[in-house]
N, C-alpha and C. Protein backbone atom coordinates (compact mmCIF):
# COMPACT_ATOMS: atom_id res chain seq x y z
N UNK A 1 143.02 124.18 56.53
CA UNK A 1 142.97 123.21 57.62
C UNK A 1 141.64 122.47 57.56
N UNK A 2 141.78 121.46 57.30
CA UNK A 2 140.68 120.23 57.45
C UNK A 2 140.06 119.36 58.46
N UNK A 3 139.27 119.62 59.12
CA UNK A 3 138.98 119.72 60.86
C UNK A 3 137.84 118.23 60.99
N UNK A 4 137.21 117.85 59.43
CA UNK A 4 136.68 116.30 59.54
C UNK A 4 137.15 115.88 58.49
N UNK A 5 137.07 114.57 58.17
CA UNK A 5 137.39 114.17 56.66
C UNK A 5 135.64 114.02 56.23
N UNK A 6 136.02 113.99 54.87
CA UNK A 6 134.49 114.20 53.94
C UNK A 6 134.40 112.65 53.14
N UNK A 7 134.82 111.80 53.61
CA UNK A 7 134.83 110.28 53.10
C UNK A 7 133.46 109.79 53.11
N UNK A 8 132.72 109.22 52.39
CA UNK A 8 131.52 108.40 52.71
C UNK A 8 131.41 107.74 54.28
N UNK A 9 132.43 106.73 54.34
CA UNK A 9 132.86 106.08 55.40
C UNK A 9 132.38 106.92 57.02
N UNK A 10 133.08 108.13 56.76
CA UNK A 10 132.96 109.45 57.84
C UNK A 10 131.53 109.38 58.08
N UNK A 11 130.94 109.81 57.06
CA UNK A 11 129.57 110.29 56.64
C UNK A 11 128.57 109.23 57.63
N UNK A 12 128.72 108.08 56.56
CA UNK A 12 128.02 107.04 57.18
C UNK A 12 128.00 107.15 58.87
N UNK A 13 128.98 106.67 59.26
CA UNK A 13 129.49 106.58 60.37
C UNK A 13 128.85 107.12 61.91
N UNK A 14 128.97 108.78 60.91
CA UNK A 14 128.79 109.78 62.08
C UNK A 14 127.25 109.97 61.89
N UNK A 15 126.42 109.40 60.75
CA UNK A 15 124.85 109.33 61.21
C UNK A 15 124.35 108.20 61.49
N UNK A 16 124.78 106.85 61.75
CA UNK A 16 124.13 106.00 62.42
C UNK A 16 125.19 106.08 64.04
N UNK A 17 125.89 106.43 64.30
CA UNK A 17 126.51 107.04 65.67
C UNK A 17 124.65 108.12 66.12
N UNK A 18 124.85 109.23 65.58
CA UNK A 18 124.09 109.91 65.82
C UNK A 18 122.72 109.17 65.78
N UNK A 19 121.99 108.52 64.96
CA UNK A 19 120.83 107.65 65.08
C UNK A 19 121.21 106.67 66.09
N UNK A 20 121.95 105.92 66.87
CA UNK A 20 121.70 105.12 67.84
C UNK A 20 122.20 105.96 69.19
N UNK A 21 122.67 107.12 69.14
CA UNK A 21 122.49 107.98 70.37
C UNK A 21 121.28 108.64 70.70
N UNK A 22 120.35 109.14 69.68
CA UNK A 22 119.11 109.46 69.25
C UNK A 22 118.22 108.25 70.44
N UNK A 23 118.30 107.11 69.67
CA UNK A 23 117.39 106.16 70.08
C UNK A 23 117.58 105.60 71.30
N UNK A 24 118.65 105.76 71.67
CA UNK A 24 119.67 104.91 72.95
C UNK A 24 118.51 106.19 74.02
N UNK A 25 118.85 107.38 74.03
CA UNK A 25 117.89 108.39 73.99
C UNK A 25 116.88 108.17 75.10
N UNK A 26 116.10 108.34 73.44
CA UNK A 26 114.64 107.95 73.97
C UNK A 26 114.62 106.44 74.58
N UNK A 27 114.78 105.63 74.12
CA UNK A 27 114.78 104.47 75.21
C UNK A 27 114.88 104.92 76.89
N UNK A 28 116.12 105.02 76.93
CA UNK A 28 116.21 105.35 78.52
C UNK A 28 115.14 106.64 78.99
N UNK A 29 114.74 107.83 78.04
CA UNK A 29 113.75 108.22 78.87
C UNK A 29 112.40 107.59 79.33
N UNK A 30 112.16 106.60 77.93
CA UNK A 30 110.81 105.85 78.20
C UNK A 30 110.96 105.04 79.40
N UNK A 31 111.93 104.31 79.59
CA UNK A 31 112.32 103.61 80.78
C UNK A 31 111.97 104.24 81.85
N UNK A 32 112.63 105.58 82.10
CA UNK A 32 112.68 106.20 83.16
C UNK A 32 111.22 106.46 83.11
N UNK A 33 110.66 107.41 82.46
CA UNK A 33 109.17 107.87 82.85
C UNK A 33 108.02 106.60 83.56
N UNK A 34 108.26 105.27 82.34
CA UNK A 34 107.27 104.38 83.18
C UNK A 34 107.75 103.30 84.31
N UNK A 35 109.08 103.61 84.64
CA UNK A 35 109.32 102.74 85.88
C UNK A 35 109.38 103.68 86.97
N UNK A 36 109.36 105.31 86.99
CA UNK A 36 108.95 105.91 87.88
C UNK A 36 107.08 105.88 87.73
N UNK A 37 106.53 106.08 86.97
CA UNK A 37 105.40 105.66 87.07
C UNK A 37 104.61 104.75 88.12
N UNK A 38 105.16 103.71 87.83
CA UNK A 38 105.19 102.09 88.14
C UNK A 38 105.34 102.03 89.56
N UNK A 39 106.41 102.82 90.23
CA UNK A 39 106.58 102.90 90.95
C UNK A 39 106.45 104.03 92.31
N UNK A 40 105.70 105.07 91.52
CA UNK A 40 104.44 105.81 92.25
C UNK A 40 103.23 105.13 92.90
N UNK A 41 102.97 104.77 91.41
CA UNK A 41 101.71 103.84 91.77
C UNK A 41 101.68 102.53 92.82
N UNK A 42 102.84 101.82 93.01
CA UNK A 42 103.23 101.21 94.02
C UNK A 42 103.10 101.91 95.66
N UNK A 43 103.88 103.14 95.32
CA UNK A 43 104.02 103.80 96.61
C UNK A 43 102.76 103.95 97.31
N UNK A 44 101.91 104.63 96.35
CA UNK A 44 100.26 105.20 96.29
C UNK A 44 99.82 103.61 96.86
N UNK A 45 99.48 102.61 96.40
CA UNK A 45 98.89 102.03 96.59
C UNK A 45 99.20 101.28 98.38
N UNK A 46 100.74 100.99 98.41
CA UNK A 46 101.33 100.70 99.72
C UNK A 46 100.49 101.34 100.66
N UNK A 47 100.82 102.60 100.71
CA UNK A 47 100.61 103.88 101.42
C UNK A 47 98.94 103.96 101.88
N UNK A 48 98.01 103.82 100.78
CA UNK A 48 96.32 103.22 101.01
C UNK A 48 95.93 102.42 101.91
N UNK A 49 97.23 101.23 101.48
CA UNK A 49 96.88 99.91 102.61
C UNK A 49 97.15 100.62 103.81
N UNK A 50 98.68 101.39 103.87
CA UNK A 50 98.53 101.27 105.64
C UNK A 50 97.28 102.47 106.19
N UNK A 51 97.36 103.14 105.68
CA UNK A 51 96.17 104.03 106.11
C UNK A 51 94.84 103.21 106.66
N UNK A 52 94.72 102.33 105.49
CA UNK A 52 93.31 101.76 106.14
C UNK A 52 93.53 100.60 107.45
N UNK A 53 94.66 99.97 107.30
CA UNK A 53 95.74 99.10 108.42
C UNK A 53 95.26 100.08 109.89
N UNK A 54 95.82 101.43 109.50
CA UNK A 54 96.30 102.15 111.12
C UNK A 54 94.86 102.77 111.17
N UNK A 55 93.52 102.91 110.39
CA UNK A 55 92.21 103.03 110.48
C UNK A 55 91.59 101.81 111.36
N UNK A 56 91.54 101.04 110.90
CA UNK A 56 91.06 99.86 111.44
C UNK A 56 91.83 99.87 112.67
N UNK A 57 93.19 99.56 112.98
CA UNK A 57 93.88 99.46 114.64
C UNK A 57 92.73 100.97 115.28
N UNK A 58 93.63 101.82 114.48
CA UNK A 58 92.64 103.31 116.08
C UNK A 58 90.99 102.68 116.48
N UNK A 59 90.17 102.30 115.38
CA UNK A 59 88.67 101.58 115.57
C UNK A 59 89.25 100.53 116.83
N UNK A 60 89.81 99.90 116.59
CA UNK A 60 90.20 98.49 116.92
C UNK A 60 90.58 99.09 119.12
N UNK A 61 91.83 99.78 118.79
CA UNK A 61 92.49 99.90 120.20
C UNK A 61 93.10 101.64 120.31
N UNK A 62 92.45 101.76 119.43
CA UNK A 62 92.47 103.43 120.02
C UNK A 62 93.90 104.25 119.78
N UNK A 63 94.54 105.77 119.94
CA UNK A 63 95.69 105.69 119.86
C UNK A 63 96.64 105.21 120.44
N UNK A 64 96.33 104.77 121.50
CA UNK A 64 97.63 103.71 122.49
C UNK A 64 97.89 102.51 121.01
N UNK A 65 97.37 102.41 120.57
CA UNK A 65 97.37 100.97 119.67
C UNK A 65 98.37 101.56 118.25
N UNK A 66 97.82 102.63 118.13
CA UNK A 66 98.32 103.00 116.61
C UNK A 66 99.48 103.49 117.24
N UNK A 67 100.00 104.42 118.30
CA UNK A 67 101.42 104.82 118.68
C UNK A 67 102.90 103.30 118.58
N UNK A 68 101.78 102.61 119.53
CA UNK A 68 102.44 101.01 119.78
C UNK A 68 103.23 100.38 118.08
N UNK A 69 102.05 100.17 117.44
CA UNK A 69 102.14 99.72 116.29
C UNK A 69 103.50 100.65 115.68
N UNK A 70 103.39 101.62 115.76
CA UNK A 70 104.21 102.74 114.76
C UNK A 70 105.36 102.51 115.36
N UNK A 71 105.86 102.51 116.48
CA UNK A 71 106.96 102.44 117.43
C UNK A 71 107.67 100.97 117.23
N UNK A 72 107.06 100.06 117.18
CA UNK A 72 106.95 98.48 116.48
C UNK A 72 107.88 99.05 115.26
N UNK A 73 106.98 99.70 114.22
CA UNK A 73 107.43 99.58 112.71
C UNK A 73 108.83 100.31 112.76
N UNK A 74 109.08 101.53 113.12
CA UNK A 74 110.36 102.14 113.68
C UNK A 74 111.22 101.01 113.68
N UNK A 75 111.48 100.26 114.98
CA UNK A 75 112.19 99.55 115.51
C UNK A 75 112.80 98.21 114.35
N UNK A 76 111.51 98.05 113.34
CA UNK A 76 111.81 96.57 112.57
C UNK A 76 112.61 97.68 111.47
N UNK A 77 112.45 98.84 111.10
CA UNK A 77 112.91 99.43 109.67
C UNK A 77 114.41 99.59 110.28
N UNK A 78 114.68 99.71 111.38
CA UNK A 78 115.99 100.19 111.42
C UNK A 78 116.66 98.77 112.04
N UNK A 79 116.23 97.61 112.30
CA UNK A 79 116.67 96.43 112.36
C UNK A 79 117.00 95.87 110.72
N UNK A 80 116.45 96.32 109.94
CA UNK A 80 116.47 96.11 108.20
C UNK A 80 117.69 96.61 108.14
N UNK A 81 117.62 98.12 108.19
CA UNK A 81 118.87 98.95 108.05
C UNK A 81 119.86 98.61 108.40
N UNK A 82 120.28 97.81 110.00
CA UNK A 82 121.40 97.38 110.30
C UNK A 82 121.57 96.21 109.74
N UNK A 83 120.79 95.22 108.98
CA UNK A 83 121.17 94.40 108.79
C UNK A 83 121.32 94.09 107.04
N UNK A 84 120.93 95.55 106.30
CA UNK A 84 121.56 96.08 105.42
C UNK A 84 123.18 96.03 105.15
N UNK A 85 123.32 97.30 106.15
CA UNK A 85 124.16 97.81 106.77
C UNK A 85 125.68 96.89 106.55
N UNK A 86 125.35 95.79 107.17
CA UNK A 86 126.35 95.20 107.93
C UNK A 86 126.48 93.54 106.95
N UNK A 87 125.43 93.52 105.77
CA UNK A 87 125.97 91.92 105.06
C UNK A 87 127.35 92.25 104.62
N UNK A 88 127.48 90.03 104.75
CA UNK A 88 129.11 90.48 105.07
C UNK A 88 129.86 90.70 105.42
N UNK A 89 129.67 91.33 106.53
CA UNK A 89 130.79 91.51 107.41
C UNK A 89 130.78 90.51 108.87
N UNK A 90 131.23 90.89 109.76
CA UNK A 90 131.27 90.06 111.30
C UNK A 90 131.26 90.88 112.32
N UNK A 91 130.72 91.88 111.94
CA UNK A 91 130.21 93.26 113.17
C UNK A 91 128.94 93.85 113.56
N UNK A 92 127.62 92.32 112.94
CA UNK A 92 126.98 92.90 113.54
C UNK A 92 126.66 93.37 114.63
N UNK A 93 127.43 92.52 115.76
CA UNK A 93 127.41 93.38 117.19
C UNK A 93 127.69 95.20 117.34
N UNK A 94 128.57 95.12 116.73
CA UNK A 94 128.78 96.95 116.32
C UNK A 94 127.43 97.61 116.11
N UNK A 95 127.16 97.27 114.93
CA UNK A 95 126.62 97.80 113.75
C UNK A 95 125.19 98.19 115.00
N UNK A 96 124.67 96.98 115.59
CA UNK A 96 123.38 97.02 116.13
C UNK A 96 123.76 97.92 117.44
N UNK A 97 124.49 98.25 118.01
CA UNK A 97 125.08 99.21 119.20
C UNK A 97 124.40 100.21 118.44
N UNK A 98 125.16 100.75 116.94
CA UNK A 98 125.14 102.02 116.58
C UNK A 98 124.16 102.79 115.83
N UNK A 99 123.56 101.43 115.50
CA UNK A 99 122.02 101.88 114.57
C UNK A 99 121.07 101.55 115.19
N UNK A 100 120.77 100.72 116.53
CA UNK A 100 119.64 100.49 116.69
C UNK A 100 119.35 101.44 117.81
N UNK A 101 117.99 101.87 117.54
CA UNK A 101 117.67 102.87 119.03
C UNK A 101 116.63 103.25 118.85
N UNK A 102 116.09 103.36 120.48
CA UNK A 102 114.97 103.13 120.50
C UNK A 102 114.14 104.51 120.37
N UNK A 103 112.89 104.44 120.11
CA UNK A 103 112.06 106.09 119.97
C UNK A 103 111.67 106.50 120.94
């Protein structure tokens, strides 16, 4: 019983298959490693700004100011969300009933 054929053709075949699965591969890991990278460093850097943002407000107006502010940002992320949520359709009246709320 003969379970591959032994043709050149075969041969060929099944090592540039295998060399562009190889490479197909590594490509997508390189991808992955430096666009998570990329996008650490984004986070990191975002994340710096607001720190020094909600530094400056507490200097500025104390924690009444930085609670305010935060309660603000709440309210606009989940106004995003519903309006995520809901492109496209004709419910945003729904949508904002069921996602928006307050802290």
């Amino acid at each position: 019983m003969k379970l591959l054929p032994n043709t050149l053709a075969f041969r060929l075949t099944f090592w540039y298959t295998l060399v562009v699965i190889i490479l197909i591969t590594i490509a997508f890991n390189a991808s992955y490693f430096l666009l998570s990278k990329a996008l650490d460093h984004d986070m990191e850097q975002d994340l710096i700004e607001d720190i020094g943002e909600f530094r400056t407000l507490y200097q500025k107006a104390g924690l009444a100011g930085v609670k305010q502010e935060i309660s603000i940002a709440r309210i606009s992320l989940i106004g995003h969300f519903c309006q995520i949520a809901v492109t496209g359709l004709n419910e945003s009246f729904l949508a904002s009933k069921l996602f928006f709320r307050p802290w």
